[in-house]
N, C-alpha and C. Protein backbone atom coordinates (compact mmCIF):
# COMPACT_ATOMS: atom_id res chain seq x y z
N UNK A 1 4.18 24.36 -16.37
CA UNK A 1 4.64 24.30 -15.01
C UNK A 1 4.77 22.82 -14.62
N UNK A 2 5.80 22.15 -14.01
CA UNK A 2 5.81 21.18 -13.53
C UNK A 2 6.18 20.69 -11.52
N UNK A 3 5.78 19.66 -11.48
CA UNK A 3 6.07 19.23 -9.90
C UNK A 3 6.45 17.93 -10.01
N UNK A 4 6.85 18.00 -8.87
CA UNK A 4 7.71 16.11 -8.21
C UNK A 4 6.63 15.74 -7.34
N UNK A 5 6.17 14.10 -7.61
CA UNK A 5 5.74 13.76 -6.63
C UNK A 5 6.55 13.38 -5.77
N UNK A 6 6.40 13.62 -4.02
CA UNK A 6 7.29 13.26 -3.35
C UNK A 6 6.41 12.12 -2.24
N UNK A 7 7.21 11.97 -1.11
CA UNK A 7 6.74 10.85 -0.50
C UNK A 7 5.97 12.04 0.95
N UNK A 8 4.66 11.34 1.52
CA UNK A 8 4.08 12.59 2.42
C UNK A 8 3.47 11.18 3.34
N UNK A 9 4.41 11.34 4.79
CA UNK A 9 4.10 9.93 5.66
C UNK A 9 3.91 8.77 4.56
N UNK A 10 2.93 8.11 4.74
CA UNK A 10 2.86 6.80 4.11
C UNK A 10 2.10 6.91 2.73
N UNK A 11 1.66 8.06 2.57
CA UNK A 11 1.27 8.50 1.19
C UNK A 11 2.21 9.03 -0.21
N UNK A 12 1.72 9.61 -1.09
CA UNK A 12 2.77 10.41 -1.95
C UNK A 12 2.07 11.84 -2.05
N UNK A 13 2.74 12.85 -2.34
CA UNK A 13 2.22 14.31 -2.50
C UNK A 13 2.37 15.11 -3.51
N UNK A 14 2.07 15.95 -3.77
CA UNK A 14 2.36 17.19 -4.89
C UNK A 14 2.45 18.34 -4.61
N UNK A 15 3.22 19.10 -4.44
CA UNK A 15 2.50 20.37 -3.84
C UNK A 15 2.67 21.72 -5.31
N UNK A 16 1.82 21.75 -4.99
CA UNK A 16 1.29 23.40 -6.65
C UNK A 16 1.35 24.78 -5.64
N UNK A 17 1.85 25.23 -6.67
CA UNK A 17 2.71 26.41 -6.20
C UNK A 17 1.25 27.38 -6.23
N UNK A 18 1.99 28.11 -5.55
CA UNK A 18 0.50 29.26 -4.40
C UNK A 18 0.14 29.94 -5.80
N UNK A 19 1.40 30.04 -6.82
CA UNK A 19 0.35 31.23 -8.15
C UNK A 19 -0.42 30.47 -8.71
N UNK A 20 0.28 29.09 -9.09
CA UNK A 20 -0.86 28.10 -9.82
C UNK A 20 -2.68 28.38 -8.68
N UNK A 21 -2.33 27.91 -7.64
CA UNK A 21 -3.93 27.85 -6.95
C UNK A 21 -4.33 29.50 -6.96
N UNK A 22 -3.78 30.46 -6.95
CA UNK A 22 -4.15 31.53 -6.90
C UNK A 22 -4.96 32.50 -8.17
N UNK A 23 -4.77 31.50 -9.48
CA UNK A 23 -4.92 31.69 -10.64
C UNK A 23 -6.22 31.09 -10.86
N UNK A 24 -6.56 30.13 -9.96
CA UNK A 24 -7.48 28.71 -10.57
C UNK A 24 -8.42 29.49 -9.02
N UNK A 25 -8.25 30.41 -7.89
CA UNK A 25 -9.36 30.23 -7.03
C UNK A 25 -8.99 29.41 -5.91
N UNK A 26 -8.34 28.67 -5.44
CA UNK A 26 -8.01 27.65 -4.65
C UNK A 26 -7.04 28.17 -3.02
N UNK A 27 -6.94 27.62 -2.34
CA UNK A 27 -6.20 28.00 -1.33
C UNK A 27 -6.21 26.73 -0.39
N UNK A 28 -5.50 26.66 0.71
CA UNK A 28 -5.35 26.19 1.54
C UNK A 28 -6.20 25.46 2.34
N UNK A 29 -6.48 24.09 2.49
CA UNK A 29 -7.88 23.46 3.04
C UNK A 29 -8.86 23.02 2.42
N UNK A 30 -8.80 23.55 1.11
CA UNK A 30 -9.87 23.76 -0.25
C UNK A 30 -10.01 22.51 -0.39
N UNK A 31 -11.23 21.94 -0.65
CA UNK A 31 -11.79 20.70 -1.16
C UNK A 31 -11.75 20.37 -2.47
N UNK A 32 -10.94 19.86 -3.09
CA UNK A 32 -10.68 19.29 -4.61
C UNK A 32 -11.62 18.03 -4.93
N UNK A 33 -11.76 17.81 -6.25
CA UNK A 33 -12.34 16.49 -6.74
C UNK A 33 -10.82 16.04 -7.78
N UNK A 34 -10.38 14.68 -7.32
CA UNK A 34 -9.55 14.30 -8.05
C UNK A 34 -10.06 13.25 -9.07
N UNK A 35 -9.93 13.35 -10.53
CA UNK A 35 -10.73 12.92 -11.45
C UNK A 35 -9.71 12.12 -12.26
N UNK A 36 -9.47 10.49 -12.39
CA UNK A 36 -8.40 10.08 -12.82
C UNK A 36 -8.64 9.65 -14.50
N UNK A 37 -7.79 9.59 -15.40
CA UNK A 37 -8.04 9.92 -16.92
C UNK A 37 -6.88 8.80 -17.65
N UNK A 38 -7.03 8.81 -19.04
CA UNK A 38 -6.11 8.08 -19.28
C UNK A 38 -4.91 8.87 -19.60
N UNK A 39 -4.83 9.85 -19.69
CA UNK A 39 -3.37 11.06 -19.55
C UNK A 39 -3.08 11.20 -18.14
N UNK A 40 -3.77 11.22 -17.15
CA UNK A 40 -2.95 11.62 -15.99
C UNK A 40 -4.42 11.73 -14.76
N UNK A 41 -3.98 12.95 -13.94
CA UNK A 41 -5.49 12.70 -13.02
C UNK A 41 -5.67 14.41 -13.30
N UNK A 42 -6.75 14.63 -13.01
CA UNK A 42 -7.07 16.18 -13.74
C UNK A 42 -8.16 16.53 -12.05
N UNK A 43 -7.43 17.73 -11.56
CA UNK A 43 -7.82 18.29 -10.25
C UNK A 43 -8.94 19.61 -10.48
N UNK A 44 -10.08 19.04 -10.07
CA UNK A 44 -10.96 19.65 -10.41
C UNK A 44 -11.58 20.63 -8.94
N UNK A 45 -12.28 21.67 -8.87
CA UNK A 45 -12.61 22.37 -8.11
C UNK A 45 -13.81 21.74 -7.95
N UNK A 46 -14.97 21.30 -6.48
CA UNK A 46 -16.03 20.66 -6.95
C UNK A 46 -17.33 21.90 -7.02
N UNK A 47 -18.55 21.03 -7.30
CA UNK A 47 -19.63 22.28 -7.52
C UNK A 47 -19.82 23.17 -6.51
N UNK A 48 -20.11 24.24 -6.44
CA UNK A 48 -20.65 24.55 -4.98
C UNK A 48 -22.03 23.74 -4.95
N UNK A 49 -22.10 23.49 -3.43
CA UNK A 49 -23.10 23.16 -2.83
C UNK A 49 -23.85 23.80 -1.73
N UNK A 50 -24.83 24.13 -1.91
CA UNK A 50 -25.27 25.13 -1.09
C UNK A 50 -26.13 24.12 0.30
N UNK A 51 -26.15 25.31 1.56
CA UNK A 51 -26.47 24.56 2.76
C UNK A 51 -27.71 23.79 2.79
N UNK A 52 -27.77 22.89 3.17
CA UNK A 52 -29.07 22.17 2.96
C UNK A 52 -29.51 21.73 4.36
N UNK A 53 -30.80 22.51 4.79
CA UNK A 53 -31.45 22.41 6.47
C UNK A 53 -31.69 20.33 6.63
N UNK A 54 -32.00 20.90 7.87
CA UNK A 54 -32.01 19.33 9.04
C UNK A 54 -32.98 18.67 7.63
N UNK A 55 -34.06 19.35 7.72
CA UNK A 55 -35.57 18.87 6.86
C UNK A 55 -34.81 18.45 5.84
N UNK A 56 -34.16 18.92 4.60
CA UNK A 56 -33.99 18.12 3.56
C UNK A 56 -32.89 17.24 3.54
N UNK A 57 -32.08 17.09 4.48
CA UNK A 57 -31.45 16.15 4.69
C UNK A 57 -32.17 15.10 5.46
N UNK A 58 -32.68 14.98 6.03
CA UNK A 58 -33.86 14.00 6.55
C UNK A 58 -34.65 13.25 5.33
N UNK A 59 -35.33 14.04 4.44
CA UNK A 59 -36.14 13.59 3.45
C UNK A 59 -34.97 13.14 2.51
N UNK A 60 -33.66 13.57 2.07
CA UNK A 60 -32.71 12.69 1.21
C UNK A 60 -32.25 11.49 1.79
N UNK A 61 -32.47 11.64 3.16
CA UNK A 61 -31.91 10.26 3.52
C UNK A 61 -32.72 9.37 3.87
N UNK A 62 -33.86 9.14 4.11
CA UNK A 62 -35.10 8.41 4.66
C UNK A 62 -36.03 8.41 3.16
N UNK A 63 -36.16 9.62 1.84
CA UNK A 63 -36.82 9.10 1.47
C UNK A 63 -38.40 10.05 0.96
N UNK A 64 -38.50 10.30 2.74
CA UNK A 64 -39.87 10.76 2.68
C UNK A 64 -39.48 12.01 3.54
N UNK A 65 -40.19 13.20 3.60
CA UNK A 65 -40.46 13.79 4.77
C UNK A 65 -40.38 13.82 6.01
N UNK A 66 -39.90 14.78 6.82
CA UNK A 66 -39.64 14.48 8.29
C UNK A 66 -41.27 14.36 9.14
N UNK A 67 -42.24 15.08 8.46
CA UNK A 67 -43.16 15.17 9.04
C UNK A 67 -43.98 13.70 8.69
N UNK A 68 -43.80 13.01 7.73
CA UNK A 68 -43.80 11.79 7.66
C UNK A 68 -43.13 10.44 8.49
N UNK A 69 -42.21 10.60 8.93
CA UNK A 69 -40.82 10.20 9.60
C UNK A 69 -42.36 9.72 11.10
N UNK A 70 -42.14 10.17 12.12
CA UNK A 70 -42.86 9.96 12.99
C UNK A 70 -41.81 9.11 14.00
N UNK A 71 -41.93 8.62 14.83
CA UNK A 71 -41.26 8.19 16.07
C UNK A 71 -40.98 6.42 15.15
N UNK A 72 -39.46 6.38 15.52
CA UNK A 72 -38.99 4.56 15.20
C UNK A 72 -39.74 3.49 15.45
N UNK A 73 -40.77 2.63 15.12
CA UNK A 73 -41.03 1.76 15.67
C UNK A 73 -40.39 0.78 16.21
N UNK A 74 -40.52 0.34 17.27
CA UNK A 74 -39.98 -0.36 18.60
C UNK A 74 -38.64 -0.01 19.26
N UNK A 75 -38.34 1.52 19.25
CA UNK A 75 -37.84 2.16 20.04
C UNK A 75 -38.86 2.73 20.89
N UNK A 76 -38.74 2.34 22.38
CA UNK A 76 -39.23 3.09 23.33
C UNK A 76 -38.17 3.96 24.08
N UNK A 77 -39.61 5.04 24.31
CA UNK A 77 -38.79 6.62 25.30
C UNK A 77 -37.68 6.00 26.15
N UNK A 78 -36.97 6.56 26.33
CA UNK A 78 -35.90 6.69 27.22
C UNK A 78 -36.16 6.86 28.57
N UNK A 79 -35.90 6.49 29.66
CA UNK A 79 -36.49 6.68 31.28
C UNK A 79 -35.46 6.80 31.44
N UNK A 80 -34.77 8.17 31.96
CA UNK A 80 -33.62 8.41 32.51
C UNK A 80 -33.51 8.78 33.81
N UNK A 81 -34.64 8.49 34.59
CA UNK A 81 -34.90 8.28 35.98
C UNK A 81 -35.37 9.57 36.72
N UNK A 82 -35.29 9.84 37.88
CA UNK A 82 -35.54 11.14 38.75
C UNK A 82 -33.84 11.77 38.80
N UNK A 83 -34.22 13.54 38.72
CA UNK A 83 -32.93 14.36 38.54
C UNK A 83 -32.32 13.95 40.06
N UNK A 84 -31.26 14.28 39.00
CA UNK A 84 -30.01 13.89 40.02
C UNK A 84 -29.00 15.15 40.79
N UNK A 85 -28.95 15.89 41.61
CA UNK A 85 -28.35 16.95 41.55
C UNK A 85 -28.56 18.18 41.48
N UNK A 86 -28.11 18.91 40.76
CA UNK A 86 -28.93 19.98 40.62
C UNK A 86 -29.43 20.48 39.06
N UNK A 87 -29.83 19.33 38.42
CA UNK A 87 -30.14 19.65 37.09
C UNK A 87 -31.22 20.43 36.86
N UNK A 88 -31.74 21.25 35.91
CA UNK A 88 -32.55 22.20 35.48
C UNK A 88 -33.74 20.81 34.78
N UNK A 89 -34.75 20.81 35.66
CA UNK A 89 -35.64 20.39 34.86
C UNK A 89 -37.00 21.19 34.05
């Protein structure tokens, strides 16, 4: 099967025909990994990744534990004054 790259706004494009993605799993919106080679670039489907809560994204990004984490040092609370209106305090 072949395609044209064409010109897409200030980029270039490809577009693969709905049986090709329909064969491979793929559709519309689908998140690809484009993997470039010395033959050409080879369009890969990426791993699934499964949901990962607040907590372990906290500990991948900091390191340690959220329950470790504890309040920023030398950030102080916020004083956002007396309600204003008719807010729900």
């Amino acid at each position: 099967m072949y395609a044209t790259i064409q010109k897409w706004g200030n980029s270039q494009g490809l577009r693969i025909p709905k049986t090709l993605l329909d064969a491979v799993g793929l559709r519309e919106n689908d998140r690809v990994e484009l993997i470039p080679s010395e033959e050409g670039i080879q369009i890969k489907k990426p791993a699934a990744s499964r949901h990962r809560t607040l907590e372990e994204r906290l500990t991948a990004f900091y390191g340690r534990s959220a329950d470790e984490l504890g309040r920023i040092a030398g950030e102080p609370e916020v004083d956002w004054g007396k309600p204003e209106g008719a807010e729900l305090w």
